[in-house]
Protein backbone atom coordinates (compact mmCIF):
# COMPACT_ATOMS: atom_id res chain seq x y z
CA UNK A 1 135.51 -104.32 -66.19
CA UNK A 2 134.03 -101.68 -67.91
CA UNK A 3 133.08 -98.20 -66.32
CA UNK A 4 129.75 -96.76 -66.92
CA UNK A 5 128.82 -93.34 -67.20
CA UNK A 6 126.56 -91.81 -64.71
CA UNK A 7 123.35 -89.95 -66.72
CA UNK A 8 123.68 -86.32 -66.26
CA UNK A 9 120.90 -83.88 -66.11
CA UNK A 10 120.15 -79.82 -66.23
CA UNK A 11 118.15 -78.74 -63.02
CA UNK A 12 115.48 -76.20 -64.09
CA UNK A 13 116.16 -74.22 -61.27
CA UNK A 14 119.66 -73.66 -61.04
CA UNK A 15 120.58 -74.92 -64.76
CA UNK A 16 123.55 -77.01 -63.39
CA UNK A 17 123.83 -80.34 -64.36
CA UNK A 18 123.88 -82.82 -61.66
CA UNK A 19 123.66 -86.57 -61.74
CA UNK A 20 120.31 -88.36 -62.76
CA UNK A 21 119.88 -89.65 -59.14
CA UNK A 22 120.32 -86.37 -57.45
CA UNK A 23 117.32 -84.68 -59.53
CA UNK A 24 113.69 -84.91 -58.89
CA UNK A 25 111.59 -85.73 -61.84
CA UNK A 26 108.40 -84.23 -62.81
CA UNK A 27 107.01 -86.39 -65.73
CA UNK A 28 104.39 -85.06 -68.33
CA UNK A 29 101.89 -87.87 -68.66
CA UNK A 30 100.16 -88.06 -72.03
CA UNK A 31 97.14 -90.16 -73.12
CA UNK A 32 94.73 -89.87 -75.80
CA UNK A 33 91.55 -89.97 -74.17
CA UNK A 34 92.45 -87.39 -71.49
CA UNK A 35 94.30 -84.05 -70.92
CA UNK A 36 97.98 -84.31 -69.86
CA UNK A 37 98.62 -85.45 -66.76
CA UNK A 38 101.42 -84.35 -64.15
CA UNK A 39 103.31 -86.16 -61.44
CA UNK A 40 106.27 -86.70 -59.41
CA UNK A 41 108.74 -89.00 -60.25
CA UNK A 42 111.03 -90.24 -57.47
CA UNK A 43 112.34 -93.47 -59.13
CA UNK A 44 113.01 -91.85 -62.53
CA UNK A 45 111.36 -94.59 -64.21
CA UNK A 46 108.11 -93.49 -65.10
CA UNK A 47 107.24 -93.06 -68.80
CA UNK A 48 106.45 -89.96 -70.38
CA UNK A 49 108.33 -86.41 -70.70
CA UNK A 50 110.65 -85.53 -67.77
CA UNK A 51 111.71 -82.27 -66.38
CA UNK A 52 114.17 -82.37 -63.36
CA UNK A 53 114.98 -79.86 -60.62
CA UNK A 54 117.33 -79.71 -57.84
CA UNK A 55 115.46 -81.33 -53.69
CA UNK A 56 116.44 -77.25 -52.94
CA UNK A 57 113.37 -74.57 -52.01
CA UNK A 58 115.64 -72.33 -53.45
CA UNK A 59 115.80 -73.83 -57.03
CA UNK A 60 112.34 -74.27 -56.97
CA UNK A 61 111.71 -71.52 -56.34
CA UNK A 62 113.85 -70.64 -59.10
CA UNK A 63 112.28 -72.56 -61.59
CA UNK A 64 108.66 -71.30 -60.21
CA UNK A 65 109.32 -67.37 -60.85
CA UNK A 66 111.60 -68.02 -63.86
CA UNK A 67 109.24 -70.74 -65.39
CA UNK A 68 111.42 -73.53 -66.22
CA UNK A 69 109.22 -76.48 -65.67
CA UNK A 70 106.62 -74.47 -68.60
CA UNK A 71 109.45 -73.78 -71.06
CA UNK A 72 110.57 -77.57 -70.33
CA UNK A 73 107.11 -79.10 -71.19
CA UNK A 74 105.93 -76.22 -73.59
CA UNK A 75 103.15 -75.99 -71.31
CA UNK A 76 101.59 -74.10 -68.64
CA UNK A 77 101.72 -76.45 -65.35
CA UNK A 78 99.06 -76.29 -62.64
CA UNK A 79 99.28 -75.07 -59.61
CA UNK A 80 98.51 -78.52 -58.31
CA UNK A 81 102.32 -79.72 -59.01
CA UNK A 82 104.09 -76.68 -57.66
CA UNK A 83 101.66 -77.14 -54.39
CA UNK A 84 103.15 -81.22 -54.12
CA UNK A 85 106.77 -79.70 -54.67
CA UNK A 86 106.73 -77.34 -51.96
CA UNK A 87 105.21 -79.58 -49.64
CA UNK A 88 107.57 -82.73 -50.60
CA UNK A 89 110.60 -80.32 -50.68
CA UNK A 90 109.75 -78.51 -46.97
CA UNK A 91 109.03 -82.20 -46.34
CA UNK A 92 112.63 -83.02 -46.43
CA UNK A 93 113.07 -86.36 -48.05
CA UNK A 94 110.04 -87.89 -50.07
């Protein structure tokens, strides 16, 4: 039987790579009639462009004073999405 590789990604916290699964995604949303869209990804499945940080306050808060999620989307992000990550991450499990 063949053995598959487990996706790796960098956290844009921390900058660690960790596997796929252990990452939260926060997916860029683009469409042509409207300005770009953010959201949290959970399942990893969602289309558009995906940054991906640690379920840690501390990386986030990392990647909040260090900017990651911005240099990762080329972007500024609202306020709106680092509001849902603190609450989902003091939240404990989403």
């Amino acid at each position: 039987m063949k053995v598959r590789k487990t996706p790796m990604r960098r956290c844009t916290g921390c900058f660690e790579m960790k596997s796929k699964k252990e990452l939260i995604r926060v997916v860029r949303i683009s469409d042509s009639s409207s300005d770009n869209s953010f959201e949290l990804d959970f399942t990893g499945k969602k289309s558009g462009r995906g940054a991906y940080l640690c379920p840690s306050l501390d990386c986030f808060d990392k990647a909040h004073k260090k900017k990651g999620l911005e240099r990762s989307f080329g972007q500024a992000v609202p306020s709106e999405v680092y509001q849902k990550l603190s609450k989902e991450l003091s939240n404990g499990e989403p």
